[in-house]
N, C-alpha and C. Protein backbone atom coordinates (compact mmCIF):
# COMPACT_ATOMS: atom_id res chain seq x y z
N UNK A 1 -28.22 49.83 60.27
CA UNK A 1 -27.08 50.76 60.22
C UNK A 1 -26.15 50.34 59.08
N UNK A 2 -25.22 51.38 58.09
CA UNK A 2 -24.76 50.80 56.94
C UNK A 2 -23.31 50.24 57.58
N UNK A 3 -22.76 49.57 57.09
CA UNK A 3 -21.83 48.68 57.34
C UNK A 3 -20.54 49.23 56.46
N UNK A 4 -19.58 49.66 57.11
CA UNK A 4 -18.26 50.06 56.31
C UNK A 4 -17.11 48.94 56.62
N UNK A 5 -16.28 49.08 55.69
CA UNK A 5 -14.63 48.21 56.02
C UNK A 5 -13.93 49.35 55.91
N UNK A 6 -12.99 49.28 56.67
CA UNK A 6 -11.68 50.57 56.47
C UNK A 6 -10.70 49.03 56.41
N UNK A 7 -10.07 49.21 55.25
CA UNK A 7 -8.58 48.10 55.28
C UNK A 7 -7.16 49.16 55.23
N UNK A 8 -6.83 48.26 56.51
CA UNK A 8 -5.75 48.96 57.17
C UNK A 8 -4.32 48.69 56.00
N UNK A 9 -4.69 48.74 54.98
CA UNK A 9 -3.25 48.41 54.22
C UNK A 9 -2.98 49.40 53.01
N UNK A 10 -1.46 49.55 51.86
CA UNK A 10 -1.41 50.25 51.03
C UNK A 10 -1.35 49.90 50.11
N UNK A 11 -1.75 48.15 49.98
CA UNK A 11 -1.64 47.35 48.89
C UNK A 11 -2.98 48.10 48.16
N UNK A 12 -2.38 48.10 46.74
CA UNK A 12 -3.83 48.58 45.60
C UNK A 12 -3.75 47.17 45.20
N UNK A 13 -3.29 45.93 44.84
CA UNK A 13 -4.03 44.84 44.83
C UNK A 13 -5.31 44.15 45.69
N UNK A 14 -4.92 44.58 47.25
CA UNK A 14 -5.92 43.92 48.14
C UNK A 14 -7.16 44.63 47.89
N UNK A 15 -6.95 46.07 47.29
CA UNK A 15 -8.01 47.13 47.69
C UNK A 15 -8.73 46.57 46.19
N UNK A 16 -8.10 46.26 45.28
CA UNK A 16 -8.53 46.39 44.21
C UNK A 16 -9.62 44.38 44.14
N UNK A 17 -9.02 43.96 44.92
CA UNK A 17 -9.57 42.49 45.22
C UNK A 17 -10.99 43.02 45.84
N UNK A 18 -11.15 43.96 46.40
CA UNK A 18 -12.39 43.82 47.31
C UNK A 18 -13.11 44.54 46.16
N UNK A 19 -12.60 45.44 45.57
CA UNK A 19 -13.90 46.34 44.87
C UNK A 19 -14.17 45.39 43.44
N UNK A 20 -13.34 44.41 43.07
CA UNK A 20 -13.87 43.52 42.44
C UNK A 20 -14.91 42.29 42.78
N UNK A 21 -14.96 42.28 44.57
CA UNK A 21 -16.22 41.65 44.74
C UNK A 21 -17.16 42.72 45.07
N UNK A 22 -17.53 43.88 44.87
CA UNK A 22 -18.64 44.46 45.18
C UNK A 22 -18.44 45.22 46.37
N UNK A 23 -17.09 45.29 46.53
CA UNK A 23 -16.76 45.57 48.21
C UNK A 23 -16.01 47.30 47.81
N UNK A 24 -16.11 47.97 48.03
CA UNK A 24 -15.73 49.30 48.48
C UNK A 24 -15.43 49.93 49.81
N UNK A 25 -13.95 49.58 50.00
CA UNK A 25 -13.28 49.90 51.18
C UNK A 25 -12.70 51.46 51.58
N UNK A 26 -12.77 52.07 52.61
CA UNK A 26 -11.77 53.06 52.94
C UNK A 26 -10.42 52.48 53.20
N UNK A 27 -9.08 53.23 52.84
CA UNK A 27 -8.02 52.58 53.02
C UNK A 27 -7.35 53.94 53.85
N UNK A 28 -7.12 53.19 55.09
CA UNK A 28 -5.92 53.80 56.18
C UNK A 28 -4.64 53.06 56.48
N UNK A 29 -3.94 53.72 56.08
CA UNK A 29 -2.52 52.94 55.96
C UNK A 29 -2.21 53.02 57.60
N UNK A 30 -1.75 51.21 57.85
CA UNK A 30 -1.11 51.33 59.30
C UNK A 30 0.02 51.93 59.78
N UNK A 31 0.78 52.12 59.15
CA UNK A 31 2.19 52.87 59.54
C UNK A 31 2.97 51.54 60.31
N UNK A 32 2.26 50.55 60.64
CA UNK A 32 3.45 49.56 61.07
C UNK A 32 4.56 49.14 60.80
N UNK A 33 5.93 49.13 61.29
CA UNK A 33 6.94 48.67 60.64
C UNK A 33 7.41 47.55 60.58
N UNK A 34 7.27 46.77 59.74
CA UNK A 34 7.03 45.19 59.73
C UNK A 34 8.59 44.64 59.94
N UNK A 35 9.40 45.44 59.58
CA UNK A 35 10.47 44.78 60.00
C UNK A 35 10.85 44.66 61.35
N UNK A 36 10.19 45.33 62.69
CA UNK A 36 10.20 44.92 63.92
C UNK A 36 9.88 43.70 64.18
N UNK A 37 9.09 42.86 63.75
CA UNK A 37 8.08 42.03 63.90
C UNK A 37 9.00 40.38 63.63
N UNK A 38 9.16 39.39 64.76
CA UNK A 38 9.55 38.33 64.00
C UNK A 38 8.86 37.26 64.91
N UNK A 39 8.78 36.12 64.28
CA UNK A 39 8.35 34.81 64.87
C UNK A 39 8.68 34.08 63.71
N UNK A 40 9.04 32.31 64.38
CA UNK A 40 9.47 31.49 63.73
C UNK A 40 8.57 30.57 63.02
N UNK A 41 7.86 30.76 63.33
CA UNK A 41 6.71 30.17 61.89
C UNK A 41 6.30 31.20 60.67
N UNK A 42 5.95 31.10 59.79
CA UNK A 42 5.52 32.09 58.96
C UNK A 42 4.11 32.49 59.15
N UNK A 43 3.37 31.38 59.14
CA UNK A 43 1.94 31.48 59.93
C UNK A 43 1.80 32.50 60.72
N UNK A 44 2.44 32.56 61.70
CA UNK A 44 2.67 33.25 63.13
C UNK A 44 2.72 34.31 62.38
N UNK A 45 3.92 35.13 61.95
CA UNK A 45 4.44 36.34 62.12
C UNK A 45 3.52 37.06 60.68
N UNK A 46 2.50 36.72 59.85
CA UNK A 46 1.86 37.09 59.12
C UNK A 46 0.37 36.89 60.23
N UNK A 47 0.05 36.73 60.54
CA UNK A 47 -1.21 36.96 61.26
C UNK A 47 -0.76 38.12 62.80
N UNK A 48 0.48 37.78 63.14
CA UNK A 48 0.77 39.12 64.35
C UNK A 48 0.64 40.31 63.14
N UNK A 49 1.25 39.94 62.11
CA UNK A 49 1.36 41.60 61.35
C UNK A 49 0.07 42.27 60.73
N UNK A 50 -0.42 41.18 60.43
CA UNK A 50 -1.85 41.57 60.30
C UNK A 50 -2.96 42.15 61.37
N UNK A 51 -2.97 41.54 62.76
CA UNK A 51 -3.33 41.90 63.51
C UNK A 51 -2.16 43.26 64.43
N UNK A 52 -1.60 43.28 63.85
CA UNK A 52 -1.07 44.80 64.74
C UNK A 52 -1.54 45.92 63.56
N UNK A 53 -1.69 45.69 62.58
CA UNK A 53 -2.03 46.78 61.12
C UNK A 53 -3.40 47.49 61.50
N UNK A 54 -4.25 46.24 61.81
CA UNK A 54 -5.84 46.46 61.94
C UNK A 54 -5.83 46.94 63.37
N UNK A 55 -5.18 46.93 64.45
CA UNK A 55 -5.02 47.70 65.75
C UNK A 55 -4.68 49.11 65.39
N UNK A 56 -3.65 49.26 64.85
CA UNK A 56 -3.15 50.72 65.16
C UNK A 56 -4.19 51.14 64.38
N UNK A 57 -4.80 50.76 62.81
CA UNK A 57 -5.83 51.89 62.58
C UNK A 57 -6.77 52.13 63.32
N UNK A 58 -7.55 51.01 64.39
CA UNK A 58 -8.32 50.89 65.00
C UNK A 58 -8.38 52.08 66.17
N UNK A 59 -7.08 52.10 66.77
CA UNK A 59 -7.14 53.18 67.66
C UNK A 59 -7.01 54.41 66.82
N UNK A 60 -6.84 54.62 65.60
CA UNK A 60 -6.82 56.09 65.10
C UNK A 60 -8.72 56.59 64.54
N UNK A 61 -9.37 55.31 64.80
CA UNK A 61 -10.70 55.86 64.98
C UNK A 61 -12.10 55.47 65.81
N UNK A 62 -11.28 55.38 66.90
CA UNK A 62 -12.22 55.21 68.10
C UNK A 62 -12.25 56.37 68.63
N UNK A 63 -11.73 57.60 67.96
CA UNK A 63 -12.12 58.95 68.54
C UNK A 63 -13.30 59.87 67.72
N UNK A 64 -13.27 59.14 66.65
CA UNK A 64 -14.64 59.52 65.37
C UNK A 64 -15.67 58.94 65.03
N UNK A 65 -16.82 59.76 65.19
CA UNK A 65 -18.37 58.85 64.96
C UNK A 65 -18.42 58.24 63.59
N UNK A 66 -18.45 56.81 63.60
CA UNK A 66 -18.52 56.35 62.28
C UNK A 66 -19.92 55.67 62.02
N UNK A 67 -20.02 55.03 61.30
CA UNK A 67 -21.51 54.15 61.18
C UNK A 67 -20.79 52.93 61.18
N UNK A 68 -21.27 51.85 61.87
CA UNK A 68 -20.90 50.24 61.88
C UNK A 68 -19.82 50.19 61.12
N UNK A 69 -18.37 49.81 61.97
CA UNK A 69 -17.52 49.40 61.27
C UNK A 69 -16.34 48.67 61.22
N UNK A 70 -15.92 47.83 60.07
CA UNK A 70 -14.92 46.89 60.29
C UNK A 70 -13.63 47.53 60.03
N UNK A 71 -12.80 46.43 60.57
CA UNK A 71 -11.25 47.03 60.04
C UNK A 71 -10.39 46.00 59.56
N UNK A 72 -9.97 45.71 58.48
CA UNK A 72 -9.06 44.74 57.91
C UNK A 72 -8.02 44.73 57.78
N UNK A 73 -6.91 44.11 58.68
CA UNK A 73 -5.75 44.18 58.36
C UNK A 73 -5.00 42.84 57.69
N UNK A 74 -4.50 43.21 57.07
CA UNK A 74 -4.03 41.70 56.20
C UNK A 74 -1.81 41.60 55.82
N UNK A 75 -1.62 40.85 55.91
CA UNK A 75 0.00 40.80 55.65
C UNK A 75 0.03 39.42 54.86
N UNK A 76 1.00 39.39 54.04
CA UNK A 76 1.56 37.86 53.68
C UNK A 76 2.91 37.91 53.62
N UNK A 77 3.35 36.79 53.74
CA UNK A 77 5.16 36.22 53.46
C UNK A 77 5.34 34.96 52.98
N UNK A 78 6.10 34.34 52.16
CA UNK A 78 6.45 33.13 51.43
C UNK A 78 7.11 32.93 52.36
N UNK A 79 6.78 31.10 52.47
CA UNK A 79 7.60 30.57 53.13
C UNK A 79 8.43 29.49 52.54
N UNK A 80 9.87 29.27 52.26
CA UNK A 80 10.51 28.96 50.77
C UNK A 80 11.75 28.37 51.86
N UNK A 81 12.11 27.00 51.54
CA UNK A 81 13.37 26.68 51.61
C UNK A 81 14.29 26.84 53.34
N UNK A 82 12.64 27.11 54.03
CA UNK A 82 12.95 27.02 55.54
C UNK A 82 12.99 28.04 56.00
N UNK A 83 13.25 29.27 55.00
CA UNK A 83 12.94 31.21 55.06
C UNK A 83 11.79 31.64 55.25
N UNK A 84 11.75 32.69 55.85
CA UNK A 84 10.43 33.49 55.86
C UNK A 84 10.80 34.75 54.86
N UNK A 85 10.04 34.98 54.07
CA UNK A 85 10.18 35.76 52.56
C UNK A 85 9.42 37.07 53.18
N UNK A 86 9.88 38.11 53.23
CA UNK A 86 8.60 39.20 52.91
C UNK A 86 9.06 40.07 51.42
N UNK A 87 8.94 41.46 51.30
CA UNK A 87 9.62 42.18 50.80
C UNK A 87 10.81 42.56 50.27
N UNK A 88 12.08 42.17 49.29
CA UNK A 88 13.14 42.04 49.14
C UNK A 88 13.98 43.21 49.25
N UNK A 89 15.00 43.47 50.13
CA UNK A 89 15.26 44.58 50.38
C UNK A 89 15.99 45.66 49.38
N UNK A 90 16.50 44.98 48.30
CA UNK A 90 16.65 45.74 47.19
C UNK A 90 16.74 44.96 46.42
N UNK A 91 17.43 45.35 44.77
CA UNK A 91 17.29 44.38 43.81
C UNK A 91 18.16 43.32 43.54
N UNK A 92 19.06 43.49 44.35
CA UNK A 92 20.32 42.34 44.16
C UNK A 92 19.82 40.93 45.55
N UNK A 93 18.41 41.38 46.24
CA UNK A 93 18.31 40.26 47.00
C UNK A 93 17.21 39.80 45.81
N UNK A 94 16.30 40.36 45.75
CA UNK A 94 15.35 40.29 44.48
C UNK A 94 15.98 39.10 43.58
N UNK A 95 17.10 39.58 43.16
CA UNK A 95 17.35 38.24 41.81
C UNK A 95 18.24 37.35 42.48
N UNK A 96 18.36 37.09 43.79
CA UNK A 96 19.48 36.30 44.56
C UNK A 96 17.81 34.91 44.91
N UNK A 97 16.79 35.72 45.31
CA UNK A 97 15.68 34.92 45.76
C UNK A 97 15.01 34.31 44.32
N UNK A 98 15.13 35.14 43.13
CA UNK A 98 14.36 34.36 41.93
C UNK A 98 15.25 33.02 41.88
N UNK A 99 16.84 33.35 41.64
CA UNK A 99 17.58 32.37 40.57
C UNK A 99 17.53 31.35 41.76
N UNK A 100 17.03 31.15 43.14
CA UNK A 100 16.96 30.25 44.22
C UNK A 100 15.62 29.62 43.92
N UNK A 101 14.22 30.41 43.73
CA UNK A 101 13.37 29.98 43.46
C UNK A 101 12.92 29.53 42.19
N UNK A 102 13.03 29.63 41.39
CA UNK A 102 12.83 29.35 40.07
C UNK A 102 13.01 27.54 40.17
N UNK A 103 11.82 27.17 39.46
CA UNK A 103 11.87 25.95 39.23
C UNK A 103 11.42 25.33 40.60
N UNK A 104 10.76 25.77 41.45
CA UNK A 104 10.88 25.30 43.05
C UNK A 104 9.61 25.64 43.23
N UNK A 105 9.15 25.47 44.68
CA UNK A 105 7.69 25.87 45.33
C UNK A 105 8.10 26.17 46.50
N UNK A 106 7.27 27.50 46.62
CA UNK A 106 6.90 28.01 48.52
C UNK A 106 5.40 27.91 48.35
N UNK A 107 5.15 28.47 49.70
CA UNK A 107 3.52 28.06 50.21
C UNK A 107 3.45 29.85 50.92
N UNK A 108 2.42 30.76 50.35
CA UNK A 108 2.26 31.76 50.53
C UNK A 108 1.53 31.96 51.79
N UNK A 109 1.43 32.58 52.31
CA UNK A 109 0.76 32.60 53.77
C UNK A 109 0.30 34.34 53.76
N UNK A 110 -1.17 34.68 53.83
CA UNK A 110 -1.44 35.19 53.90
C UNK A 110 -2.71 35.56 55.81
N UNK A 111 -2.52 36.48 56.67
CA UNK A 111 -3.09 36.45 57.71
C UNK A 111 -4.16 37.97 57.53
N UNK A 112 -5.05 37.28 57.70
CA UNK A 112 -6.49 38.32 57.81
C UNK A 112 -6.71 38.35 59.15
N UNK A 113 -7.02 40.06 59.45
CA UNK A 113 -7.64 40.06 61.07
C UNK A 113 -8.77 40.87 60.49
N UNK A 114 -10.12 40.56 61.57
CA UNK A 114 -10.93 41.66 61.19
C UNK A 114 -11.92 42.14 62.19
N UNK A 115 -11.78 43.34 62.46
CA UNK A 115 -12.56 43.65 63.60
C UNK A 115 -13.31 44.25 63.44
N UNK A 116 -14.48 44.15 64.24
CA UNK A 116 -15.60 44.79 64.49
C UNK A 116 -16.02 46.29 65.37
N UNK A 117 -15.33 47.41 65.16
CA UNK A 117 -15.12 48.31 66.55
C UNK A 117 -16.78 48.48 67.66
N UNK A 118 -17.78 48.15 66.81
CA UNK A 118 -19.40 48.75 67.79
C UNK A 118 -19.19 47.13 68.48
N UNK A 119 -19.09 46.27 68.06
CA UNK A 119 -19.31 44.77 68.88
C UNK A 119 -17.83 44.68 69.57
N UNK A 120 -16.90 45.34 69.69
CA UNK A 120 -15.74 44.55 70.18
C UNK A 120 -15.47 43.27 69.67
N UNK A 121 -15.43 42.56 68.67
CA UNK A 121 -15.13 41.18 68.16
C UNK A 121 -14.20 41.16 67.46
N UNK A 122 -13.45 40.11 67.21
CA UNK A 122 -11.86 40.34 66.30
C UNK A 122 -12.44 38.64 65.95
N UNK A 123 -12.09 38.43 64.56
CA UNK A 123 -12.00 36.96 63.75
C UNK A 123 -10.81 37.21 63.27
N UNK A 124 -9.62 36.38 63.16
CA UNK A 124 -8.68 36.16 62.21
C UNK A 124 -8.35 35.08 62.06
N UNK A 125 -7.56 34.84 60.71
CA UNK A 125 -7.08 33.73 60.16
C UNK A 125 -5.96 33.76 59.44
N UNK A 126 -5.62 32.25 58.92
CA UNK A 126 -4.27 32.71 57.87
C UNK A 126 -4.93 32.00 56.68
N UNK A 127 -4.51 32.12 55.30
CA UNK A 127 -4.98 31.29 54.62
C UNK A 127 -3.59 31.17 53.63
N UNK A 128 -3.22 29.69 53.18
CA UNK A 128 -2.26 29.39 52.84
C UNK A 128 -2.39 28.84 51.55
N UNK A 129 -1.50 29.07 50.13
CA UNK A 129 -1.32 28.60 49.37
C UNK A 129 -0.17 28.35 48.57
N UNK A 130 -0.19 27.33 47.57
CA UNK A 130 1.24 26.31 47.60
C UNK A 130 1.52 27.40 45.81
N UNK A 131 2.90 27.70 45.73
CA UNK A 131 3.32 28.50 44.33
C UNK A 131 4.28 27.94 43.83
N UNK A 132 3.92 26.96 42.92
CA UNK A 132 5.19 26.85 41.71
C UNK A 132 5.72 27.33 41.03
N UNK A 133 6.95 27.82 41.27
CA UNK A 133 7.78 28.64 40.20
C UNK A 133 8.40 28.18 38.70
N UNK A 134 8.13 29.02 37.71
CA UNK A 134 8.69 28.60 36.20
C UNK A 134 10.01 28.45 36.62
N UNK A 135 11.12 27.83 35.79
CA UNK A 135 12.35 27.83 35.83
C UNK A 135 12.74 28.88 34.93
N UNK A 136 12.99 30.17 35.41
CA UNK A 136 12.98 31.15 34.45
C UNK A 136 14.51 31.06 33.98
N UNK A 137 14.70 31.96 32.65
CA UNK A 137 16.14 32.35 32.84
C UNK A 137 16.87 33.57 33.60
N UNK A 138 18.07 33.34 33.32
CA UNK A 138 18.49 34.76 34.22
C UNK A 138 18.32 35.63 33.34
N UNK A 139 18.02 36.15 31.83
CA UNK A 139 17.76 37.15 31.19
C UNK A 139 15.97 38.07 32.12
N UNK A 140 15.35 36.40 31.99
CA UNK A 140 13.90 37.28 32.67
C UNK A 140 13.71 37.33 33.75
N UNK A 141 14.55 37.20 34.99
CA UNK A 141 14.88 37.11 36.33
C UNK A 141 15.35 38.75 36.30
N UNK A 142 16.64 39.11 35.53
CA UNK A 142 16.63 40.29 35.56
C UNK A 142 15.68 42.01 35.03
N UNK A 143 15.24 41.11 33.84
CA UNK A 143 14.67 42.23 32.99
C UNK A 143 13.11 42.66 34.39
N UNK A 144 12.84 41.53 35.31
CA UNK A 144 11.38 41.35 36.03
C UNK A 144 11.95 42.37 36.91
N UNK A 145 12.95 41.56 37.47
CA UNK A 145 13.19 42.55 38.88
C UNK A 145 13.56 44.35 38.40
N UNK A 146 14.27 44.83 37.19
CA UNK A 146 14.13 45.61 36.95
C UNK A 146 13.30 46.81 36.77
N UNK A 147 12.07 45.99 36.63
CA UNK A 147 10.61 46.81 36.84
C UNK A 147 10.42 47.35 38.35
N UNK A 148 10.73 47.01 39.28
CA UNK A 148 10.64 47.01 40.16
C UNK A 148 9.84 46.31 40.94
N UNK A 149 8.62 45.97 40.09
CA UNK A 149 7.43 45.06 40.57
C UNK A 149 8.07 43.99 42.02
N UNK A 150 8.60 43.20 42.11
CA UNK A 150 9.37 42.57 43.13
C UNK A 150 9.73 43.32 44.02
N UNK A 151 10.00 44.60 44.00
CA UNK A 151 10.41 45.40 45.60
C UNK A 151 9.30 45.16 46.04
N UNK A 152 8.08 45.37 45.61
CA UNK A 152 7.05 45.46 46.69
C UNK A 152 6.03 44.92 46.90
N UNK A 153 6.76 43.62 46.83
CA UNK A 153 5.73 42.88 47.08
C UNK A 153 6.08 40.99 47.90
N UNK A 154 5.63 41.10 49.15
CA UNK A 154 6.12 39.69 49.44
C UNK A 154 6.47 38.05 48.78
N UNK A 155 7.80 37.63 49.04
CA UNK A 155 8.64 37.36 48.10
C UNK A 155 8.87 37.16 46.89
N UNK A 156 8.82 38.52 46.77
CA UNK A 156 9.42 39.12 45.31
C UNK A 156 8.76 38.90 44.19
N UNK A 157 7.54 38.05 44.26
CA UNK A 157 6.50 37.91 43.04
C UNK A 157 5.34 38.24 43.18
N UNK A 158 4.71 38.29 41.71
CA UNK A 158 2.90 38.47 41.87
C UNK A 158 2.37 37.73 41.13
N UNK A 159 1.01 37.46 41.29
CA UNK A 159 0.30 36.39 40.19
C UNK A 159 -0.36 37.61 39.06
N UNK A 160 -0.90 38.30 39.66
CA UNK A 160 -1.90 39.08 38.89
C UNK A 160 -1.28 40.83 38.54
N UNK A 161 0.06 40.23 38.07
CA UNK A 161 0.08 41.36 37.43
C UNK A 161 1.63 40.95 36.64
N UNK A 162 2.77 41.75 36.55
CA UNK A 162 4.31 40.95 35.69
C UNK A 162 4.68 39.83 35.90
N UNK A 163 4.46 39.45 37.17
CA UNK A 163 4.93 37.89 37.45
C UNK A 163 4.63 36.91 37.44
N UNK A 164 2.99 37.42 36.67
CA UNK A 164 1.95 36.03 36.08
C UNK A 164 2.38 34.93 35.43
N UNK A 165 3.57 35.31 34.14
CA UNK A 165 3.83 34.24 33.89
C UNK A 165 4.76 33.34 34.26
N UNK A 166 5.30 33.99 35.53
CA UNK A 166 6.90 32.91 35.99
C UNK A 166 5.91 32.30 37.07
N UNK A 167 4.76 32.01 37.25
CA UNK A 167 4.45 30.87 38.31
C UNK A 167 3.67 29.80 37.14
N UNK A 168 4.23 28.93 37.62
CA UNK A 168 3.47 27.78 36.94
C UNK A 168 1.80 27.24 37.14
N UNK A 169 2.04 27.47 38.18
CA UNK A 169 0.68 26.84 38.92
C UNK A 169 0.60 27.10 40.03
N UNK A 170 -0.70 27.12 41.36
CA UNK A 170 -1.17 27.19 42.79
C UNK A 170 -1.73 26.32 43.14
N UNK A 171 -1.54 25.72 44.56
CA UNK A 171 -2.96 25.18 44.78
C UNK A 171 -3.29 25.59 46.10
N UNK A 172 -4.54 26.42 45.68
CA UNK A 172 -5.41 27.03 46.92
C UNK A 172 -5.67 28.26 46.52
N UNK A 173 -6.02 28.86 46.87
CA UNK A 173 -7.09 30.52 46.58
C UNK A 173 -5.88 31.10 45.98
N UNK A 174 -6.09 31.63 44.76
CA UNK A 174 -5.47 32.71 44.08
C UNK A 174 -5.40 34.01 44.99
N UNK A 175 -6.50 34.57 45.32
CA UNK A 175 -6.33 35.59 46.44
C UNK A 175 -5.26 35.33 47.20
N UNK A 176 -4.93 34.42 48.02
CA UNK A 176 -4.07 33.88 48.88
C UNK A 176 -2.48 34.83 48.46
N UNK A 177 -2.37 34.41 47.51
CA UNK A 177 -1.60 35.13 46.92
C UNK A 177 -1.65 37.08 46.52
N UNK A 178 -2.75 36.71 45.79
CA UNK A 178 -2.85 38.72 45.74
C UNK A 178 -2.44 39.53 47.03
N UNK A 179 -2.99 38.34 48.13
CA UNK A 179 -2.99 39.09 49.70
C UNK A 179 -3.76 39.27 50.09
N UNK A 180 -5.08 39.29 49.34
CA UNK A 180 -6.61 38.92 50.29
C UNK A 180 -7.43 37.57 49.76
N UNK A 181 -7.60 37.02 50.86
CA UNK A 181 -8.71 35.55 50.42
C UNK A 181 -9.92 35.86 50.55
N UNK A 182 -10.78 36.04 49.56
CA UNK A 182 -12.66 36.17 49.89
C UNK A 182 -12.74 35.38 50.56
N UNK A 183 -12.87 34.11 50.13
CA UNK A 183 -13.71 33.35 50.83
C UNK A 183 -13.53 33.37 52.15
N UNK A 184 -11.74 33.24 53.13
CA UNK A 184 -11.80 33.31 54.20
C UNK A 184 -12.23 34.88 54.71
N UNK A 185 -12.43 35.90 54.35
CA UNK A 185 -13.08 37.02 54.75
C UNK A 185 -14.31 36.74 54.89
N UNK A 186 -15.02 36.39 54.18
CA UNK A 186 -16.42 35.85 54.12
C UNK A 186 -16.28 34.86 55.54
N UNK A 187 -15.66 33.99 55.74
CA UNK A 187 -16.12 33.38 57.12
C UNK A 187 -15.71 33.99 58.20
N UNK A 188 -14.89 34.90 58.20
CA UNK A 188 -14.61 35.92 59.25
C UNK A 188 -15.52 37.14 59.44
N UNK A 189 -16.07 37.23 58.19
CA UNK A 189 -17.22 38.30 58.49
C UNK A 189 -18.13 37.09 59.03
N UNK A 190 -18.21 36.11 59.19
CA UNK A 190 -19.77 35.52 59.17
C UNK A 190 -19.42 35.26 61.11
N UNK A 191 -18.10 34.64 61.35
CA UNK A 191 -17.92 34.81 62.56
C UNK A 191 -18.40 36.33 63.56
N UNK A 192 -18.29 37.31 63.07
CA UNK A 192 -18.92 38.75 63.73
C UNK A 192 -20.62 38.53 63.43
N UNK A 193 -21.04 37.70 62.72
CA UNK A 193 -22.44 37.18 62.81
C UNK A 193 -23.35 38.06 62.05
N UNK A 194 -22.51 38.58 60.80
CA UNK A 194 -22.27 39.70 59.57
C UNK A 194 -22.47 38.69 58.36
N UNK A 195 -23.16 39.16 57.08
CA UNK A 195 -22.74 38.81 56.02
C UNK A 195 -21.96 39.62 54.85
N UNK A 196 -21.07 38.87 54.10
CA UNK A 196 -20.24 39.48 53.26
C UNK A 196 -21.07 40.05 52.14
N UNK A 197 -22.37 39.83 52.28
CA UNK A 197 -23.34 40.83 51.35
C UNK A 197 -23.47 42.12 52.07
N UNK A 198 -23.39 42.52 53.48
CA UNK A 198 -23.55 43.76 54.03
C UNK A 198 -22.89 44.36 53.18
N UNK A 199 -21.59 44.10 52.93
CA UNK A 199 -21.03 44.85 52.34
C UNK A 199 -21.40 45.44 50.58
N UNK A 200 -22.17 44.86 50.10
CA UNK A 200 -21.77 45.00 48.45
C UNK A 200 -22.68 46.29 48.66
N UNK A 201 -22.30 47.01 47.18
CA UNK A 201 -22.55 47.78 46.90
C UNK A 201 -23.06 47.66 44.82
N UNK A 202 -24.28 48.35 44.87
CA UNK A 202 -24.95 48.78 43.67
C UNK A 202 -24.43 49.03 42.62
N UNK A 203 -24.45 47.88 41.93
CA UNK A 203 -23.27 47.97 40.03
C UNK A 203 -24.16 48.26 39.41
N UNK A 204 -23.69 49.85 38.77
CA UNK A 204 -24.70 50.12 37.76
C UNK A 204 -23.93 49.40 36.28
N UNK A 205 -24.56 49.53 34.82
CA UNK A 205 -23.95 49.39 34.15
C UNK A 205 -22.34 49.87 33.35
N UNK A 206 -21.57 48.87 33.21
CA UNK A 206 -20.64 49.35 33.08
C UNK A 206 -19.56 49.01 34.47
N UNK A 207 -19.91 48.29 35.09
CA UNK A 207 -19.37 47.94 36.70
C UNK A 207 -18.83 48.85 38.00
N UNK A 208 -19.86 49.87 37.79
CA UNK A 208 -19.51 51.50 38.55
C UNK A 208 -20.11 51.02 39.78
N UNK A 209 -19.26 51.72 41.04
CA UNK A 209 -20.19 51.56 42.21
C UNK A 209 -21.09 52.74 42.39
N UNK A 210 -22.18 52.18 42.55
CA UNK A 210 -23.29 53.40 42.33
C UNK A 210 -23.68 53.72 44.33
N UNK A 211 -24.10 53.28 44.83
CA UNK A 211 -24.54 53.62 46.79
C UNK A 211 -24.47 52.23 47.03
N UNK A 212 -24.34 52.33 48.26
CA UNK A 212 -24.53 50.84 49.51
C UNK A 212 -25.74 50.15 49.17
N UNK A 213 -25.93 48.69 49.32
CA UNK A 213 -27.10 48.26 49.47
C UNK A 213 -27.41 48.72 50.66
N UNK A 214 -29.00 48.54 50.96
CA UNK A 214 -29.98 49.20 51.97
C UNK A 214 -29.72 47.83 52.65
């Protein structure tokens, strides 16, 4: 039977992480409102948010015949200075959190859930990585957040895209950061007793997805 992922999120980084491994996802946005959501670890409250994302889509298709399928819900938040970081609520928190971080390190916390709807099985995890911040100035603290790039995205930076160059360095999965970790997907698919090859799909030349592997 062919094997689908629906990822329950509206990030085009995460989506764009999977179809760069061969992975071609449906994307159903959870509608969750993450600002309900709190717990005092960061760990914690990024794996509840992840696992409530991949629920609610879950019940929006247990009423439709699908072929074998997973559901990925994923969240992250920096955890910085004893804070839990998500999303900055506008731009004056935006450059209140750079000129704090700059020159400093948080540890990104990203939580993967992933379920199986024909087996009933759920694997999740968190996967964590450490972000050194450039000591930027306040000229490029402002001109960044101006883009907007920092509204939307958990605390207020990205690696792989404007905010590449204000981190110095990581240590642990770059994904971690984007907001999806292969490798820990890969052992969460392997926990449903699945391989993360079910998923790939046929690169013709030119890196097009051409059909599912058989």
């Amino acid at each position: 039977m062919p094997l689908r992922i629906v990822l329950a999120s509206a990030s085009p980084a995460r989506r764009k992480s999977l179809q760069n491994a061969g992975i071609e996802p449906d994307v159903l946005v959870s509608g969750v409102n993450e600002s309900l959501v709190v717990a005092e670890q960061a760990e914690d409250l990024c794996l509840e948010l992840a696992r409530l994302k991949a629920q609610a889509v879950l019940g929006r298709l247990r009423t439709t015949d699908y072929e074998r399928t997973l559901v990925l819900g994923c969240d992250s938040v920096l955890a910085f200075d004893g804070e839990i970081l998500g999303k900055p609520d506008d731009s004056a928190e935006a450059v209140r959190r750079w000129e704090r971080m700059r020159g400093r390190s948080g540890v990104l916390h990203s939580g993967h859930c992933l379920i199986d709807i024909d087996a009933g099985r759920r694997a999740e995890a968190v996967a964590s990585t450490v972000v050194h911040f450039a000591d930027i100035s306040d000229h490029e603290i402002a001109t960044y957040v101006a883009t907007g790039e920092p509204l939307a995205v958990a605390g207020a930076f990205t690696i792989d895209g404007l905010g590449g160059p204000f981190v110095e360095r990581i240590e642990g999965d770059p994904g971690t950061v984007v907001g999806l970790s292969l490798p820990l997907l890969r052992h969460l698919i392997a926990e449903l007793d699945l391989q993360i090859t079910d998923l790939w799909t046929k690169i013709a030349p030119g890196n097009q997805m051409v059909e599912p592997l058989s």
